[in-house]
Structures are given as C-alpha cells and as structure tokens.
C-alpha atoms as a PDB file:
ATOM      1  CA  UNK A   1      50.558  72.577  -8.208  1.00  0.00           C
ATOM      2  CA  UNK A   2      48.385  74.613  -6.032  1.00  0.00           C
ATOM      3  CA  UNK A   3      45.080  74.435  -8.859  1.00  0.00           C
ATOM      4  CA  UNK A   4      45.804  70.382  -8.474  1.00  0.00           C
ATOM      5  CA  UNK A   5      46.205  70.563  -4.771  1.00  0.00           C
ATOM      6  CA  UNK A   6      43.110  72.031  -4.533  1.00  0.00           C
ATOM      7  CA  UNK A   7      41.219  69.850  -7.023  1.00  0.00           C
ATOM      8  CA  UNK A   8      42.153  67.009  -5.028  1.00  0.00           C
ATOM      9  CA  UNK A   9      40.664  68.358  -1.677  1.00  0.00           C
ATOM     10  CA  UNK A  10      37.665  69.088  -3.441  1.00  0.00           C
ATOM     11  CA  UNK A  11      36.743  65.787  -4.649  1.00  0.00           C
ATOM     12  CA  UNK A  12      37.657  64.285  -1.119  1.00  0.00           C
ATOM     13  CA  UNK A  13      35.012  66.663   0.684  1.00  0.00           C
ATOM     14  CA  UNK A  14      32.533  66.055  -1.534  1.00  0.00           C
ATOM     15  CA  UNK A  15      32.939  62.263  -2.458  1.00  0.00           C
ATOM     16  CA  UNK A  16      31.410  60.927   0.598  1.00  0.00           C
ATOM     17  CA  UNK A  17      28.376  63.440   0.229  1.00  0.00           C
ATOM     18  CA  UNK A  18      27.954  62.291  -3.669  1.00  0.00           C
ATOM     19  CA  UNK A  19      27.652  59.212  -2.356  1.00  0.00           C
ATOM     20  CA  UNK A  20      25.423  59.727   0.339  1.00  0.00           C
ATOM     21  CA  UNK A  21      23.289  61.425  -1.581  1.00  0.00           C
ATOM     22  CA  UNK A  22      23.132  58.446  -4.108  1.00  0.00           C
ATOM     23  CA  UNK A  23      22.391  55.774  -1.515  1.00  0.00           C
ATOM     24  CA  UNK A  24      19.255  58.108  -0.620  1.00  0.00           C
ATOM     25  CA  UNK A  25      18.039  58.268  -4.017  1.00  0.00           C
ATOM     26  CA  UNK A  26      18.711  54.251  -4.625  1.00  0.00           C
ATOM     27  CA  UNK A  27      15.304  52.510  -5.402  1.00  0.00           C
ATOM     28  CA  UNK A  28      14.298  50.280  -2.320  1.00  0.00           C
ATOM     29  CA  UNK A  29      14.381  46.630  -2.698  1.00  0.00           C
ATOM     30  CA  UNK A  30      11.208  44.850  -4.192  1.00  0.00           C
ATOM     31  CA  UNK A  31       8.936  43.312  -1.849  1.00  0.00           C
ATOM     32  CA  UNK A  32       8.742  39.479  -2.123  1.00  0.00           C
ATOM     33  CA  UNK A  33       6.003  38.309  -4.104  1.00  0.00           C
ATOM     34  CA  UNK A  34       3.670  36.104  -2.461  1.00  0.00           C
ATOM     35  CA  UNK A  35       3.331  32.414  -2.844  1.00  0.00           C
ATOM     36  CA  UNK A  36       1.590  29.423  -1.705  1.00  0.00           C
ATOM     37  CA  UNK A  37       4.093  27.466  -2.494  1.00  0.00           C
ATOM     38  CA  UNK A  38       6.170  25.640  -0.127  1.00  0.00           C
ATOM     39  CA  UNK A  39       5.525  23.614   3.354  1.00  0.00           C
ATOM     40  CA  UNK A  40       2.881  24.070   6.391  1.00  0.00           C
ATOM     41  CA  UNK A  41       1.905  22.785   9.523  1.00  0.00           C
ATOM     42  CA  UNK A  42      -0.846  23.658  12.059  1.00  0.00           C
ATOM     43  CA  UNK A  43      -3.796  22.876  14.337  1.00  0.00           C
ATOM     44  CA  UNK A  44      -7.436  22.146  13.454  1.00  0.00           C
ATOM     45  CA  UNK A  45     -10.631  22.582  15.807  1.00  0.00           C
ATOM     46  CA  UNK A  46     -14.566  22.136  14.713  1.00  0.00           C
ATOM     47  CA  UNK A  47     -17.716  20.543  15.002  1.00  0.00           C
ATOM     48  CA  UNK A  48     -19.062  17.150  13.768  1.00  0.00           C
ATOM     49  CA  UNK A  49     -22.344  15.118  13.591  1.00  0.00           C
ATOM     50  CA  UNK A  50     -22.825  12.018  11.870  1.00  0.00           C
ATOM     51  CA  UNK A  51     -25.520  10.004  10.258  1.00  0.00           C
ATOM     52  CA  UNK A  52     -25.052   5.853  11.518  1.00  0.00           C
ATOM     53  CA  UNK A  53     -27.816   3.232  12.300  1.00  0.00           C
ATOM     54  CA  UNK A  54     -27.588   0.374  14.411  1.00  0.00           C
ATOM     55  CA  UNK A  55     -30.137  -2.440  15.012  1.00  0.00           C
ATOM     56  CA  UNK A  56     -29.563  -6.097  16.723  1.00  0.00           C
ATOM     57  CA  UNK A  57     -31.921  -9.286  16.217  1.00  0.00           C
ATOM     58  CA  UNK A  58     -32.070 -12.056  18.731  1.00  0.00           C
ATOM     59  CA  UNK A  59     -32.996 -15.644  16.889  1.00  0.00           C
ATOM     60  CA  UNK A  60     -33.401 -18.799  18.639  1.00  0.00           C
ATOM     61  CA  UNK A  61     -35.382 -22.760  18.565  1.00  0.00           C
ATOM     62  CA  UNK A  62     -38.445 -21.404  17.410  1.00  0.00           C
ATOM     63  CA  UNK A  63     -40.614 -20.019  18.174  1.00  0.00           C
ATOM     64  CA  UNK A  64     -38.468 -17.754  20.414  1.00  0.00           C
ATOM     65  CA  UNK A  65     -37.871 -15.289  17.801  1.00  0.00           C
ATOM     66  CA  UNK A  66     -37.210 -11.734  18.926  1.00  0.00           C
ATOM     67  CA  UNK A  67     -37.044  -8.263  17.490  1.00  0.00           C
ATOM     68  CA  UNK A  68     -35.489  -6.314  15.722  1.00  0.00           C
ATOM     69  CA  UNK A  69     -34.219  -3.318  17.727  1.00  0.00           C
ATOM     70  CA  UNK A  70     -33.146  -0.358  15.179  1.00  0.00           C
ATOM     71  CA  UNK A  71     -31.770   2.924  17.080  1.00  0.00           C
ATOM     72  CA  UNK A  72     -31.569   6.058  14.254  1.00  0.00           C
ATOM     73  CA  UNK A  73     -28.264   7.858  14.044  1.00  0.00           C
ATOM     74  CA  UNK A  74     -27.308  11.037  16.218  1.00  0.00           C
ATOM     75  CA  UNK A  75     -27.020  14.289  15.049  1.00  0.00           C
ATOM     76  CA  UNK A  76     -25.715  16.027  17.858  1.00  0.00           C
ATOM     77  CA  UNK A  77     -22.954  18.387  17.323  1.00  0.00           C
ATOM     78  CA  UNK A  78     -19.912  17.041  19.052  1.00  0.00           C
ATOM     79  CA  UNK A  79     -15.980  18.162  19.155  1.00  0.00           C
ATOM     80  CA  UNK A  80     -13.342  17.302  16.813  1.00  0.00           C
ATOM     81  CA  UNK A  81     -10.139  18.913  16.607  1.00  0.00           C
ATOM     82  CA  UNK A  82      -6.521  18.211  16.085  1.00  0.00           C
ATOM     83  CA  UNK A  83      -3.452  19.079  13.597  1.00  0.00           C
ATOM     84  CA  UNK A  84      -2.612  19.272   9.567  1.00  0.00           C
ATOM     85  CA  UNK A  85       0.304  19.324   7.732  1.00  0.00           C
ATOM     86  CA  UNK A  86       1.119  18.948   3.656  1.00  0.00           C
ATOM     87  CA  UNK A  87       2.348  20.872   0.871  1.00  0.00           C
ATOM     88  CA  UNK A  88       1.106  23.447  -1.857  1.00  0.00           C
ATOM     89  CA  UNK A  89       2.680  24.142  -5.214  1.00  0.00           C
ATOM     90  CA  UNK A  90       1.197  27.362  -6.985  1.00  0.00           C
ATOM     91  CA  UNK A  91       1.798  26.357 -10.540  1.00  0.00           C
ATOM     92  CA  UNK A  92       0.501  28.975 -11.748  1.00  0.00           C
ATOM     93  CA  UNK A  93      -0.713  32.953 -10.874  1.00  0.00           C
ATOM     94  CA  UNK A  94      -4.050  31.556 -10.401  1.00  0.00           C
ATOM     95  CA  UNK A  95      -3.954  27.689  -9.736  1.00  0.00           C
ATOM     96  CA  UNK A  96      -2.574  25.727  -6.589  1.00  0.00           C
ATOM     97  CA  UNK A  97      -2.150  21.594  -6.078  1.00  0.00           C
ATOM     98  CA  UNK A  98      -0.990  20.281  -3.252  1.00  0.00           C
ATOM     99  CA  UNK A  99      -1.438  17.393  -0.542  1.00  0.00           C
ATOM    100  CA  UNK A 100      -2.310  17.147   3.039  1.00  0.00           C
ATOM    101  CA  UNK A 101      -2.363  15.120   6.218  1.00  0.00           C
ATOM    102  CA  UNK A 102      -4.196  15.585   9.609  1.00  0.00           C
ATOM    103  CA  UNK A 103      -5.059  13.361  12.644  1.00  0.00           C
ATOM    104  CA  UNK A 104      -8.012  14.822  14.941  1.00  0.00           C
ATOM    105  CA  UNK A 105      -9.281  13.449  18.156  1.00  0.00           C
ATOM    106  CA  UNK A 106     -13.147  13.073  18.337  1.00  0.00           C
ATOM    107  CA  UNK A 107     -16.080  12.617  20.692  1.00  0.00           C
ATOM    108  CA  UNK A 108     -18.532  11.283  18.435  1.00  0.00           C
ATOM    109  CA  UNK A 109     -21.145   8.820  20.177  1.00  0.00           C
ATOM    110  CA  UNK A 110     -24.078   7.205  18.552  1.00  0.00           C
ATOM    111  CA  UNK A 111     -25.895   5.773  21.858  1.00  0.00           C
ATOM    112  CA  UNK A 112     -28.573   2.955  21.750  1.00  0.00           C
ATOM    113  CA  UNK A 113     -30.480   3.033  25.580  1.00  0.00           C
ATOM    114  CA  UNK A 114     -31.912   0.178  26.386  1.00  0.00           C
ATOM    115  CA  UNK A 115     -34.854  -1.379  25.121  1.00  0.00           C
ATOM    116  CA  UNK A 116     -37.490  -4.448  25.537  1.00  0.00           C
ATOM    117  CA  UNK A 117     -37.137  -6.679  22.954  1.00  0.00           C
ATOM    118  CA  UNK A 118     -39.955  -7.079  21.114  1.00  0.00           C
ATOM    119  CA  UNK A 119     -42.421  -9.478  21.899  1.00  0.00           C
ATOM    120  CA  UNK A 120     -40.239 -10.808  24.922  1.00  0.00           C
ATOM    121  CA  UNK A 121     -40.992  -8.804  28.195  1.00  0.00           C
ATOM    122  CA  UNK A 122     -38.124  -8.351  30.754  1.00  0.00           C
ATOM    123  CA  UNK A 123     -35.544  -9.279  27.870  1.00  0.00           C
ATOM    124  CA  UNK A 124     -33.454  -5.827  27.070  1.00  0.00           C
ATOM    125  CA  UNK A 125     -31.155  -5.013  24.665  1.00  0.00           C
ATOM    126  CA  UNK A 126     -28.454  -1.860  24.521  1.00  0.00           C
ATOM    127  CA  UNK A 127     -26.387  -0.432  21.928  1.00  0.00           C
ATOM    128  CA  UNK A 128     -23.166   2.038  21.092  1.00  0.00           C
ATOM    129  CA  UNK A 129     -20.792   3.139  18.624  1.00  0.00           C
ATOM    130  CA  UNK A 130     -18.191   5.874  19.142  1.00  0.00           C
ATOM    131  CA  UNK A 131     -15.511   7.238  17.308  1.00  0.00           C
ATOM    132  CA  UNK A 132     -11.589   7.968  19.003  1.00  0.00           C
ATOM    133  CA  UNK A 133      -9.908   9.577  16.356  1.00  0.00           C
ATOM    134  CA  UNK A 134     -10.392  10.205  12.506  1.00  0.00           C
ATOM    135  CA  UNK A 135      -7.523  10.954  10.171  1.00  0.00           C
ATOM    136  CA  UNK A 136      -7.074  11.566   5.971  1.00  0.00           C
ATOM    137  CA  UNK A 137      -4.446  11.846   3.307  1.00  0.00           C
ATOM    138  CA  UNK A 138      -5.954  14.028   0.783  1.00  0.00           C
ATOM    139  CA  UNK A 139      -5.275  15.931  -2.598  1.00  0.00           C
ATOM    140  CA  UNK A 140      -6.305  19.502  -2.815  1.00  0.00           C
ATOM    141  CA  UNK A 141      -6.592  21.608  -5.796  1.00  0.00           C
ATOM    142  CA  UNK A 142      -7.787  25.490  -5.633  1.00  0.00           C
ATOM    143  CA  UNK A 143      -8.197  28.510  -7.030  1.00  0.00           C
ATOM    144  CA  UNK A 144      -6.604  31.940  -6.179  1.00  0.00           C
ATOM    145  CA  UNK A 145      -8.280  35.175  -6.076  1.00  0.00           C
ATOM    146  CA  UNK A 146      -6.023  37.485  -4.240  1.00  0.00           C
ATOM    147  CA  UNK A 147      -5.013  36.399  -1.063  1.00  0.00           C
ATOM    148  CA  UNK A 148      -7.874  33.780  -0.798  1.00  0.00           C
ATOM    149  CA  UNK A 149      -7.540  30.729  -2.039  1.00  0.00           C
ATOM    150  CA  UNK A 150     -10.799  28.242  -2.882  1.00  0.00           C
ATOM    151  CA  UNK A 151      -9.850  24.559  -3.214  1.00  0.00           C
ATOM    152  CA  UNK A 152     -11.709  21.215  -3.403  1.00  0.00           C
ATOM    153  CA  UNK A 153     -10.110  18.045  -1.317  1.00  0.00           C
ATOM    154  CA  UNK A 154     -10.326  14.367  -1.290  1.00  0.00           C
ATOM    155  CA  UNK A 155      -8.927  11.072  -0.635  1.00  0.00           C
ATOM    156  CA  UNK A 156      -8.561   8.135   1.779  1.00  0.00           C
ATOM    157  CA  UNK A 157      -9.766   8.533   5.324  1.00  0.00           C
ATOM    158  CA  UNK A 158      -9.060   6.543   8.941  1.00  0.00           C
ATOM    159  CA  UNK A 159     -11.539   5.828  11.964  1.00  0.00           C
ATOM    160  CA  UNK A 160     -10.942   4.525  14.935  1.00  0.00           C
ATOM    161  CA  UNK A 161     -13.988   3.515  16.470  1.00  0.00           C
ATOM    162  CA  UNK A 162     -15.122   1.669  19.847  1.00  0.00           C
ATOM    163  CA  UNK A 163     -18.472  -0.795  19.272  1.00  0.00           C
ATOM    164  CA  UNK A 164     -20.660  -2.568  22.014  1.00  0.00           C
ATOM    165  CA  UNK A 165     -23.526  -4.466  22.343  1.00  0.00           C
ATOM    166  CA  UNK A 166     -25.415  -5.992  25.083  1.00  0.00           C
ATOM    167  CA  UNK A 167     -28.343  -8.401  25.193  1.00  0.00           C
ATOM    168  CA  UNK A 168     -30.146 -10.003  28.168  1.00  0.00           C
ATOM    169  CA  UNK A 169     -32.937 -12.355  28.973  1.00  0.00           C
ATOM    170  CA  UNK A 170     -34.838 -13.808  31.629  1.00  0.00           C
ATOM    171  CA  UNK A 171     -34.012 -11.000  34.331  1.00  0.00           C
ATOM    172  CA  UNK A 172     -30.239 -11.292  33.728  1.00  0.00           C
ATOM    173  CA  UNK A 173     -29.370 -14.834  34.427  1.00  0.00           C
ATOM    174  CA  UNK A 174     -28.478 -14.945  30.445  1.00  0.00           C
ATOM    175  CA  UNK A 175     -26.756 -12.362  28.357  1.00  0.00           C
ATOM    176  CA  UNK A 176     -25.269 -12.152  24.799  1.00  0.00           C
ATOM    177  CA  UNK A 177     -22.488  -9.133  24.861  1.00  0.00           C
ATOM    178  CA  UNK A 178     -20.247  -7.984  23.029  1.00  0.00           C
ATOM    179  CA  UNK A 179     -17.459  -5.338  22.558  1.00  0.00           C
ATOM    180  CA  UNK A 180     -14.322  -4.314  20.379  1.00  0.00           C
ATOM    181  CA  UNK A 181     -12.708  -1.655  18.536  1.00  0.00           C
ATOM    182  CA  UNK A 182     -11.992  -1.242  15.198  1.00  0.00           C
ATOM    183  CA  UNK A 183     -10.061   0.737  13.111  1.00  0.00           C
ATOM    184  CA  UNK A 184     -12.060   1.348   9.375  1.00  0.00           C
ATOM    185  CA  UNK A 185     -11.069   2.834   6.257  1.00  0.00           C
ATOM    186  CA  UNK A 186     -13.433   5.035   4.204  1.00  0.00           C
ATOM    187  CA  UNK A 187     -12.920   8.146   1.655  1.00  0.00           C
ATOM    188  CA  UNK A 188     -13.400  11.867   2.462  1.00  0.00           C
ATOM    189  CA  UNK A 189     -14.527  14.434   0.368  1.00  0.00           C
ATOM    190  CA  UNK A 190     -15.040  18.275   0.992  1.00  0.00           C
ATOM    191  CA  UNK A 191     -13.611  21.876   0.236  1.00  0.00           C
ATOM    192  CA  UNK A 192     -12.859  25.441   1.883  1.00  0.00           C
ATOM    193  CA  UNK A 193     -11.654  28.531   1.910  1.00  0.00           C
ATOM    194  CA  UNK A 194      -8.102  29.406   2.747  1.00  0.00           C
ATOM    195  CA  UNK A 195      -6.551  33.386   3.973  1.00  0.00           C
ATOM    196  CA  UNK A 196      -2.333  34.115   3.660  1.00  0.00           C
ATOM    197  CA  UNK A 197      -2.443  36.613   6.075  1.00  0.00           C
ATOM    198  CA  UNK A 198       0.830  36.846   6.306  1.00  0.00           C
ATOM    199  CA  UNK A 199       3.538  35.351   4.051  1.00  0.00           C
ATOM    200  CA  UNK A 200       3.659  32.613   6.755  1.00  0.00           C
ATOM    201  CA  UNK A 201       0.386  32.670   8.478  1.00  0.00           C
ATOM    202  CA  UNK A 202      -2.726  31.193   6.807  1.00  0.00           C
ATOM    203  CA  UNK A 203      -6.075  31.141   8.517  1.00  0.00           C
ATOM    204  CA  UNK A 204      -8.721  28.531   6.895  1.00  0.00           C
ATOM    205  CA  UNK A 205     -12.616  27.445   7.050  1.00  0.00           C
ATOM    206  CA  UNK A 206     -13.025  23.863   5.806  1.00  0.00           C
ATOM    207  CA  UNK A 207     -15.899  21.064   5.709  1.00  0.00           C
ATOM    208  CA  UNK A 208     -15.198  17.425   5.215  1.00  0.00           C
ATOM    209  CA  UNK A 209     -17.696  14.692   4.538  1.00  0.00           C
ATOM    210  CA  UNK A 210     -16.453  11.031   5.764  1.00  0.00           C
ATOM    211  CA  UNK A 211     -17.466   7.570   4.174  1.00  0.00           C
ATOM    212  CA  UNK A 212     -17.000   4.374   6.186  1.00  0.00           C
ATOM    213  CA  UNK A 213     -18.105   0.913   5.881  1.00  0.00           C
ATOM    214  CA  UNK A 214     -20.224  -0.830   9.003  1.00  0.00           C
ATOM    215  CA  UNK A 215     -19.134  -3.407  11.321  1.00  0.00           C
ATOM    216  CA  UNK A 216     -21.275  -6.502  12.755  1.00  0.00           C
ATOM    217  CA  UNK A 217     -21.121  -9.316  15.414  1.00  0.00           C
ATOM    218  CA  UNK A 218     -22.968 -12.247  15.908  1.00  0.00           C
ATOM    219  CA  UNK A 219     -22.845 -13.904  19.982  1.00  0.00           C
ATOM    220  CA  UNK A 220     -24.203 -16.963  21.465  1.00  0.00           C
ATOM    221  CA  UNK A 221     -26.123 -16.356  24.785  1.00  0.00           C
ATOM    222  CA  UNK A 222     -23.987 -17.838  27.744  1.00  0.00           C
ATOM    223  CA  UNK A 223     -25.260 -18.193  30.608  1.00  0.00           C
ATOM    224  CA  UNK A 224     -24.267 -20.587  34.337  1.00  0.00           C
ATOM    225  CA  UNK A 225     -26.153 -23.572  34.163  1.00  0.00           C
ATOM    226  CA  UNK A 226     -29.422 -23.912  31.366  1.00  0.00           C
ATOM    227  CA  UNK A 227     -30.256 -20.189  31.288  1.00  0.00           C
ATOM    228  CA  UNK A 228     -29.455 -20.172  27.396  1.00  0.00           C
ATOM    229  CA  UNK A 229     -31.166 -24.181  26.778  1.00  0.00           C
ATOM    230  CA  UNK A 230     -33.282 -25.020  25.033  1.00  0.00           C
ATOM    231  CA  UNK A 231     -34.139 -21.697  22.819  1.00  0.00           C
ATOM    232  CA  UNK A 232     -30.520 -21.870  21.627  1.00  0.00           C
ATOM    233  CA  UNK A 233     -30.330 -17.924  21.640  1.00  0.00           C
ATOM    234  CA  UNK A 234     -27.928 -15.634  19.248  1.00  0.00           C
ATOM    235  CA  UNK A 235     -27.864 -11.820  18.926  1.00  0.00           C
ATOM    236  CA  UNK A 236     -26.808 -10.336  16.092  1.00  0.00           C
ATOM    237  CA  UNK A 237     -25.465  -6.836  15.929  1.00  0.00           C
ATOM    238  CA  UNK A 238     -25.306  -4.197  12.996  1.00  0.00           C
ATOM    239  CA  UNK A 239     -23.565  -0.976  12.532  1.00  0.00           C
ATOM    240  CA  UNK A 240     -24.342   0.189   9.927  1.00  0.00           C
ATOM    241  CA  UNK A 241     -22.058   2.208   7.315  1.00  0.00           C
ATOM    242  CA  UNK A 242     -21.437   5.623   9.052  1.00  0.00           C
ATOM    243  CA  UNK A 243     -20.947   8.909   7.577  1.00  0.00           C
ATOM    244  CA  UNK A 244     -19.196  11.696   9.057  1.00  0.00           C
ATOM    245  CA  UNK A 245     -19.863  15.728   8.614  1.00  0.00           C
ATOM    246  CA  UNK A 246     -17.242  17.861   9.740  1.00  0.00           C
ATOM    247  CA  UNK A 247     -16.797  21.867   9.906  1.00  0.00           C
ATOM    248  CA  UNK A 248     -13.762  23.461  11.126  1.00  0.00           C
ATOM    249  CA  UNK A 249     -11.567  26.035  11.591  1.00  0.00           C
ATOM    250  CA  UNK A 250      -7.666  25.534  10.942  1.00  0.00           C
ATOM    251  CA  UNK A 251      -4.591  27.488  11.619  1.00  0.00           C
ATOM    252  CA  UNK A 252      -1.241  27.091   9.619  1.00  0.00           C
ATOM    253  CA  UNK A 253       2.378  28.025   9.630  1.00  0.00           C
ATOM    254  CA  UNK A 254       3.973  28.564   6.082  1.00  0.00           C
ATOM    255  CA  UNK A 255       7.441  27.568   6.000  1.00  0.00           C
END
C-alpha cells in the first residue's frame, strides 16, 4: 500500500509540470496567409488636367457674319480627390479580379476670356466649362508579385459639369447668353499599382484617363427694343468632347 501510495503522489507532483512543459514545446499557431480577397473602402486625392476645346460662331442677315472664336483646352494641374470602395477576389496565388466604385470632387476649369469677334469691333464674346464632380464603376484585373499588386481598370464613367457662354454686340445693348449644367457619361480607362501593408491596410498609386462626349447651344440675341433687328443674330456654342487625365494617390481599409 505504501509503494502505491507513493506512486500516486508522484504522478500528482509531476502531472502539472509534464504538462507545462508540453504547452511550451507546442508549435505556435500559423500565421494567416495573406489575401486580397474580400471588401474595401477608402479615400482618394490627386491631380488632373484635361484636354477640351471650345469655340462659338455668331451668324446673322448677311452680311453680318461673325467669327469663329476657338479657345484651346487647359492643361493646368488642378485638384481632384474623393473616396473608393469595391471588391477583390484573388482567384488564384498570382491573379486578382475585382470591381470598384469612387465619387471625387473636382476643380477642373477650362476658361475662355473674352474676345472681339472677328471682323465686328466692340462685339465680345466669353467662354467656360468646368467640371463638379467625376465618378466610375470599373472592372479591375491584376497581377500579384508579393505584396504588390499591378492591375489594369476600366469601365463607365460620370461628369458633372457647369457650361456658359456669353455673347454681346453693339456696346451691350444686345447679348446672346447662355448657361446650364450637365451631367455626361463617358468611359475610363487606366491602371496602378497597389501595396497590402498590412492585412487590412492597402496604400495605392493609380492614373485614370476619362472619355466624354461635348455639349452645344444655339441662342437668339435678345435685346429691349431693335438692338437684335434687322441682322437677326444667333450664337452658337461648342464644347467640344473632353478628356480627362487623372493621377492619384488612394488609401484603403481591407475588411
């Protein structure tokens, strides 16, 4: 009884040591692999510059026939910036598809001072076209190389753009203006490269090249009393297709 007694105590003192000594030697937990799979959202901030013509011609009773007035586009850098959200699916160890929406404010003007008519002194004509906002649904499809991944993007794109013209002749007494906003669809194409920094943070450098279609107006010159009679005046105004080159820098959250 005594060789049994002491068996027992033996294996109670060192039990709880075996065991401790086993949890030490236990193989720690694999790290998670990482994905670019699943759902983000972040903000967007960059640069853009555009390439957009404009030009207006004034006809009338002949032989008051006027202009044309052609301003060139702007290629000013101006500031765009805004937010991004979509989806990747890494399909395979290498290859990623996914989709993606953004919205970005902009302050992108293409200014037309004004400007004698030709071949009518002290008639003047002015010009503008700006861009509010520009947004996109796109596709994206990459490549990974580490924790980098290179992609391509495209799809339908959004402007929202302000448009104004102003004519006027004889010192002022007669004008032919005009002014609306519009909101235009186009296409976008472009690509980038995208960092996971962390599992949940990624860090990317993108550019984006818009596509959108032109808008024009055509306005009879009013005028109090005979101002307009009898060279029965019109101004026509073009703006022309516009496209849109954008760089910028983006930061996402993973989910």
């Amino acid at each position: 009884m005594k060789i049994v007694a002491l068996a027992v105590l033996a294996s109670t003192i060192a039990g709880p040591a075996f065991a401790a000594d086993m949890a030490l030697k236990a193989p720690p937990a694999p790290a998670p692999v990482a994905t670019w799979t699943g759902l983000y959202g972040g903000i967007n901030a960059g640069a853009a510059w555009w390439s957009s013509s404009m030009n207006e011609q004034t006809t009338g009773t002949a032989p008051f026939v006027v202009g044309p007035v052609t301003y060139g586009s702007t290629r000013n850098l101006q500031a765009a910036g805004g937010f991004q959200g979509g989806y990747n699916w890494q399909f395979s160890p290498q290859w990623v598809a996914g989709i993606e929406g953004d919205f970005s404010f902009a302050s992108i003007n293409n200014n037309g001072p004004s400007t004698v008519l030709p071949g009518a002194p002290g008639n003047f004509v002015a010009m503008n076209e700006s861009v509010q906002w520009l947004a996109t649904a796109r596709g994206k499809f990459g490549y990974v190389l580490g924790s980098t991944l290179w992609y391509v993007t495209g799809g339908a794109a959004w402007e929202r753009a302000n448009y104004s013209g102003a004519t006027t002749f004889f010192g002022a007494p007669a004008i032919a203006n005009t002014s609306f906003t519009r909101t235009n669809t186009g296409w976008v194409a472009g690509g980038g490269i995208e960092y996971m920094a962390t599992q949940h943070a990624l860090m990317r450098v993108e550019y984006l090249y818009y596509g959108f279609q032109g808008q024009s107006a055509a306005v009879v010159c009013t005028a109090a009393g005979a101002a307009c009679a009898p060279a029965n005046l019109t101004s026509t105004y073009a703006w022309n297709s516009n496209n849109i080159q954008e760089v910028r820098a983006a930061l996402s959250y993973k989910f």
